[in-house]
N, C-alpha and C. Protein backbone atom coordinates (compact mmCIF):
# COMPACT_ATOMS: atom_id res chain seq x y z
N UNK A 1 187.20 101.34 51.91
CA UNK A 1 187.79 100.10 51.45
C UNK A 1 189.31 100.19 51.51
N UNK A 2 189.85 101.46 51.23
CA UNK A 2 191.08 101.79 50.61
C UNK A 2 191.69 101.32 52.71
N UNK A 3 190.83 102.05 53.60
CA UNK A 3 191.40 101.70 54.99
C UNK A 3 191.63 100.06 55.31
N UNK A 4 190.33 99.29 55.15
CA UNK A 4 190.51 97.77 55.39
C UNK A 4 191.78 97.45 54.84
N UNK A 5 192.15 97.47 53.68
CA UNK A 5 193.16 97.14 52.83
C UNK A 5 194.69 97.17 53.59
N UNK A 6 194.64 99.23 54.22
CA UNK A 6 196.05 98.98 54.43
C UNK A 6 196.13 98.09 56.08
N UNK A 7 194.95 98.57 56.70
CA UNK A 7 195.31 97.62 57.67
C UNK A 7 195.27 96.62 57.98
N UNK A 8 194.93 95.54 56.62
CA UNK A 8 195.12 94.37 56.50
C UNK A 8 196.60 93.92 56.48
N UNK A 9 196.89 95.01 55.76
CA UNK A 9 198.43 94.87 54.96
C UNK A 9 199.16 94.84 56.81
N UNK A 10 198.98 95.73 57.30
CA UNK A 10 199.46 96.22 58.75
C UNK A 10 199.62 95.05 59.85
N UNK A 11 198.52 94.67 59.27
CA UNK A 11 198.12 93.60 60.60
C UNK A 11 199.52 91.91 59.78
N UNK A 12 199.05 91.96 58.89
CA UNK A 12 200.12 90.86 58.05
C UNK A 12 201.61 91.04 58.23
N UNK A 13 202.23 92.03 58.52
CA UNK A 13 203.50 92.34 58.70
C UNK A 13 204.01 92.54 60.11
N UNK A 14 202.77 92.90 60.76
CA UNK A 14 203.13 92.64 62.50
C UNK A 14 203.19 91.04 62.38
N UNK A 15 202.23 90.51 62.06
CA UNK A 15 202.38 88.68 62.03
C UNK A 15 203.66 88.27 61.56
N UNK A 16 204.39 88.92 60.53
CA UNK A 16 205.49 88.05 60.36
C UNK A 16 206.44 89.01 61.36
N UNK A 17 206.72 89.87 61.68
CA UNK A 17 207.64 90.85 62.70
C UNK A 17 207.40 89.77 64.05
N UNK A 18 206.35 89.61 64.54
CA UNK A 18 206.64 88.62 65.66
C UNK A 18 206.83 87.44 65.35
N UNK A 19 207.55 87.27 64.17
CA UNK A 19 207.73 85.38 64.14
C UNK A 19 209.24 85.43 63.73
N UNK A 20 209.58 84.81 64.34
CA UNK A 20 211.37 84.32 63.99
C UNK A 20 211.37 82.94 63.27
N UNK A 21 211.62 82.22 62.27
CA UNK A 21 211.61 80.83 62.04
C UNK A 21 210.59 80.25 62.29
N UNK A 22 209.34 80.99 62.64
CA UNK A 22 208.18 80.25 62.61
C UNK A 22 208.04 80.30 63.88
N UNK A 23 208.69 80.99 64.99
CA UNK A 23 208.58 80.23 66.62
C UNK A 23 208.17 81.92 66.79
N UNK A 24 207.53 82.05 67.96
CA UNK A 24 207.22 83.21 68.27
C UNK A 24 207.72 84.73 69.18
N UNK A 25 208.02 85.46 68.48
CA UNK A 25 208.87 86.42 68.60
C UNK A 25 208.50 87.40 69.97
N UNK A 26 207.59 87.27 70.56
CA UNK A 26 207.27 88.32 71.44
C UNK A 26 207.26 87.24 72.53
N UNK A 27 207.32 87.35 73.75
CA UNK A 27 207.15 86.30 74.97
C UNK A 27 205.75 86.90 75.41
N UNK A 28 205.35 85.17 75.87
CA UNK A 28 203.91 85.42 76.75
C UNK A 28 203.76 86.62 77.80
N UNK A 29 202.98 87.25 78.30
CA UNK A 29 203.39 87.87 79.28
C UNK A 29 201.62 87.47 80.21
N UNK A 30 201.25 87.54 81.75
CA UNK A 30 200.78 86.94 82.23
C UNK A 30 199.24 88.24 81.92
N UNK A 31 198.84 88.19 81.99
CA UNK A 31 197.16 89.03 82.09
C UNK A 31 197.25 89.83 83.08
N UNK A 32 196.78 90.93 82.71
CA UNK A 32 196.54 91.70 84.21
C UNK A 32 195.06 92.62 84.31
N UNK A 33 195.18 93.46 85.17
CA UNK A 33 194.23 94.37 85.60
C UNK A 33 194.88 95.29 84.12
N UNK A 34 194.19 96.14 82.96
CA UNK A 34 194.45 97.10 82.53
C UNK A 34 193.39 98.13 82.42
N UNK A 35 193.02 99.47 82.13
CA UNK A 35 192.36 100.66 82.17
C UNK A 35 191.72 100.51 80.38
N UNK A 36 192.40 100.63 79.89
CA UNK A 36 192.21 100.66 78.29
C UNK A 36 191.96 102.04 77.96
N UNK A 37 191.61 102.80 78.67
CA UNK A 37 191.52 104.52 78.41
C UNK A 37 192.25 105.50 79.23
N UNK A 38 193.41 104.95 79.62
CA UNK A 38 194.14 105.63 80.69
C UNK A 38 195.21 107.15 79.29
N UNK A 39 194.31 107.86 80.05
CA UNK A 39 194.63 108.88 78.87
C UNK A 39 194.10 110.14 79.86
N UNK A 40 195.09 111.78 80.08
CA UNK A 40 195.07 112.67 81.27
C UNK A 40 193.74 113.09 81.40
N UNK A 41 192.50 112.90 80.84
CA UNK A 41 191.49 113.33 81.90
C UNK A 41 190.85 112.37 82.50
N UNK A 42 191.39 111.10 82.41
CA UNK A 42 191.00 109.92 83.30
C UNK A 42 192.27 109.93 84.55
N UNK A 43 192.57 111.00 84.79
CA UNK A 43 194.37 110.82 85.85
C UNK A 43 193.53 112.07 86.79
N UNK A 44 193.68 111.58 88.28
CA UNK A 44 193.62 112.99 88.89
C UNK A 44 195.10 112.94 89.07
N UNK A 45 195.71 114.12 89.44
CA UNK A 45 197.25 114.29 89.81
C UNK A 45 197.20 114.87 91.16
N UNK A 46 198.52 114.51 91.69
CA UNK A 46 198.58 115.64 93.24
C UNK A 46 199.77 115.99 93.13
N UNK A 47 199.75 117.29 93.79
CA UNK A 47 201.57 117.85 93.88
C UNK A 47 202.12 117.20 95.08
N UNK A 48 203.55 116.95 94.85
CA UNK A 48 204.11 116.62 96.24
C UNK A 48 205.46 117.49 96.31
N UNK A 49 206.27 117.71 97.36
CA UNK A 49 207.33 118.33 97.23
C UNK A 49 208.85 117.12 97.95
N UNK A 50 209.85 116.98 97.07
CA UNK A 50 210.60 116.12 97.57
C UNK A 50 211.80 117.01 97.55
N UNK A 51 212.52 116.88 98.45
CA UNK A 51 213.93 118.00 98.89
C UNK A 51 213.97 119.09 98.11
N UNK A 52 212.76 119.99 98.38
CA UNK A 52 212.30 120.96 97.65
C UNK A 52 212.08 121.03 96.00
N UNK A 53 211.97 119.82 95.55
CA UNK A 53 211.37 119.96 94.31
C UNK A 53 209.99 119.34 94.02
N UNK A 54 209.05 120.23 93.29
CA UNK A 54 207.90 119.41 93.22
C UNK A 54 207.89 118.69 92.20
N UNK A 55 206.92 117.59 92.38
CA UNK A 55 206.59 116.57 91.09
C UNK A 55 204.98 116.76 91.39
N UNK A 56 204.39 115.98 89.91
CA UNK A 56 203.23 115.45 89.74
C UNK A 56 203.18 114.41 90.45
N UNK A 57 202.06 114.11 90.77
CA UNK A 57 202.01 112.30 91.41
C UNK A 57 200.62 111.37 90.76
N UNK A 58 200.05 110.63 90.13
CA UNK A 58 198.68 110.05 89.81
C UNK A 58 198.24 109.70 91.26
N UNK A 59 197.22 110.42 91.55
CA UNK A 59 196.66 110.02 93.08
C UNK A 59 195.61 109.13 92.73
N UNK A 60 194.62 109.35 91.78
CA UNK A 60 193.68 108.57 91.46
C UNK A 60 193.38 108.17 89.67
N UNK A 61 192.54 106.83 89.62
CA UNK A 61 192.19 106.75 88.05
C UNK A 61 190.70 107.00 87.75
N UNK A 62 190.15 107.41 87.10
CA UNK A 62 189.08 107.53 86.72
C UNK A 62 188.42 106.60 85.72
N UNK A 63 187.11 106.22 85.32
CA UNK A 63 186.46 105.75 84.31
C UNK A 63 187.14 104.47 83.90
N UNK A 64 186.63 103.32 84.78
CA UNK A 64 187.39 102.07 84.30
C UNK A 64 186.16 101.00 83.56
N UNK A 65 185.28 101.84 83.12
CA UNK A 65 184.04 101.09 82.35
C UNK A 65 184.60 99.80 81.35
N UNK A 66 185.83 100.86 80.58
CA UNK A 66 186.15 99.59 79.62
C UNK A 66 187.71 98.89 79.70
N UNK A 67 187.64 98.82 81.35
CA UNK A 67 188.83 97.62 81.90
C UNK A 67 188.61 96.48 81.15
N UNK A 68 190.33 95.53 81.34
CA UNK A 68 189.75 94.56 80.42
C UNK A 68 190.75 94.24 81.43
N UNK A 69 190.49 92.60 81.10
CA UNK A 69 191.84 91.49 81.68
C UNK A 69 192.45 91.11 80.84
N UNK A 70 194.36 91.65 80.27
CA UNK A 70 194.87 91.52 79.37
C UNK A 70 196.63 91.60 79.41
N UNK A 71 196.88 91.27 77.98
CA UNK A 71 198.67 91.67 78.19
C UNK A 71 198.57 92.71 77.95
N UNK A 72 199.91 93.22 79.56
CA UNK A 72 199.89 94.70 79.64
C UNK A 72 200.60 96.16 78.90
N UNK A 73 200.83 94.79 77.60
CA UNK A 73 201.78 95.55 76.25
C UNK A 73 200.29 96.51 76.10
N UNK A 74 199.25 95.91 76.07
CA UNK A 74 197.93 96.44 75.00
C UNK A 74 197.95 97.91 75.70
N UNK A 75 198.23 98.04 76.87
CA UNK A 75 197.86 99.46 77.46
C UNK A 75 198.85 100.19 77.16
N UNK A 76 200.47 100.10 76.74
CA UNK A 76 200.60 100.64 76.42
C UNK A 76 200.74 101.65 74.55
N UNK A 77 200.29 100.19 73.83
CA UNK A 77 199.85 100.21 72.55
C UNK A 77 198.50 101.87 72.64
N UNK A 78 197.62 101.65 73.51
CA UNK A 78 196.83 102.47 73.50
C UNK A 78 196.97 103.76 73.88
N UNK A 79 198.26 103.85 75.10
CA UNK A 79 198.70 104.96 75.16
C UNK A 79 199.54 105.36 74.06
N UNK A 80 200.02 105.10 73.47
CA UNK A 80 201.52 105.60 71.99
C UNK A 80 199.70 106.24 71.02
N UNK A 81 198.68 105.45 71.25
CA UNK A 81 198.07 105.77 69.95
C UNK A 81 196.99 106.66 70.55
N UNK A 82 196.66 107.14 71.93
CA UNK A 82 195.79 108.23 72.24
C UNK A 82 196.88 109.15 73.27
N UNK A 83 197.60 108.84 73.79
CA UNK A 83 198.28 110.09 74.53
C UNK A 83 199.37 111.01 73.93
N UNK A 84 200.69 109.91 73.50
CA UNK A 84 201.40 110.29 72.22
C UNK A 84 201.25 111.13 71.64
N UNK A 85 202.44 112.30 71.28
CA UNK A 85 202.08 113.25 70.38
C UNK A 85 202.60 112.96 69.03
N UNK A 86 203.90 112.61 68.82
CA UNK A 86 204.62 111.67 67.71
C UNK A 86 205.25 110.59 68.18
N UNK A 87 206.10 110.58 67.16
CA UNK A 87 206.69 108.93 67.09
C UNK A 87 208.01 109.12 67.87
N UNK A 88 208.20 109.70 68.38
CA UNK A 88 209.56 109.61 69.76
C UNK A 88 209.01 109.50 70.73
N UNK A 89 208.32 110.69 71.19
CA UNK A 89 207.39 110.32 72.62
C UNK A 89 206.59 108.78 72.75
N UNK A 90 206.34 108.08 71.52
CA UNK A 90 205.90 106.92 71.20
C UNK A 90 207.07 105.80 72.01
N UNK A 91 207.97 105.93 71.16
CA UNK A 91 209.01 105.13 71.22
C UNK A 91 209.60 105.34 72.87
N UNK A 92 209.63 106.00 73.22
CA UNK A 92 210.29 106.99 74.52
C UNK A 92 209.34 106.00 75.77
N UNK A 93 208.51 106.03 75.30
CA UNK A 93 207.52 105.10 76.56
C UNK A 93 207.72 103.92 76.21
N UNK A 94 208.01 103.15 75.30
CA UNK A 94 208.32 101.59 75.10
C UNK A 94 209.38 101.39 75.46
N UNK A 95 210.40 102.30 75.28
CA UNK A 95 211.80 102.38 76.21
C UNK A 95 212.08 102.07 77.42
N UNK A 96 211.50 103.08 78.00
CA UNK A 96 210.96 102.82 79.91
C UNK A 96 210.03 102.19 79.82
N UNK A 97 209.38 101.16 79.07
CA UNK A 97 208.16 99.80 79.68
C UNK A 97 209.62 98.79 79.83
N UNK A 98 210.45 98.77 78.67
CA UNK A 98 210.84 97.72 78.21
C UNK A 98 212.81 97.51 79.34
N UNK A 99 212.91 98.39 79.91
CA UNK A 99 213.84 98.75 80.67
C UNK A 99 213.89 98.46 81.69
């Protein structure tokens, strides 16, 4: 019970955080293709080498059972709350979405 509660409380304070004067604080953004579980054992990776340095690369995605058609904030909401280790690496990826 004590959980419903706070994330009632949670969910009530995001509602007023996206409202400015009553008008709405976040902009529409259009629907897309998202994964909803895009989290590293759904990633194959490949090495590549660029002027002799290697990187990772995502070559393929795995397990798109529970794709959805959505705003593509939600995917990364899901990554901060399953890939994320704390709250910088959190913030650190909303940075570079939002950039």
């Amino acid at each position: 019970v004590r959980c419903v509660h706070t994330l009632g409380l949670c969910i009530q304070q995001l509602k007023q955080d996206c409202e400015i004067d009553g008008a709405q604080y976040l902009k529409h953004l259009p629907f897309v293709l998202v994964h909803m579980d895009c989290q590293p054992q759904n990633l194959i990776f490949a090495k590549s080498s660029v002027d002799g340095m290697s990187h990772l690369n995502v070559s393929s995605v795995l397990d798109w059972e529970e794709a959805a058609y959505a705003d593509p904030r939600f995917e990364l909401l899901l990554l901060g709350r399953k890939v994320c280790a704390n709250l910088e690496q959190a913030e650190s990826l909303w940075q570079f979405y939002e950039s």
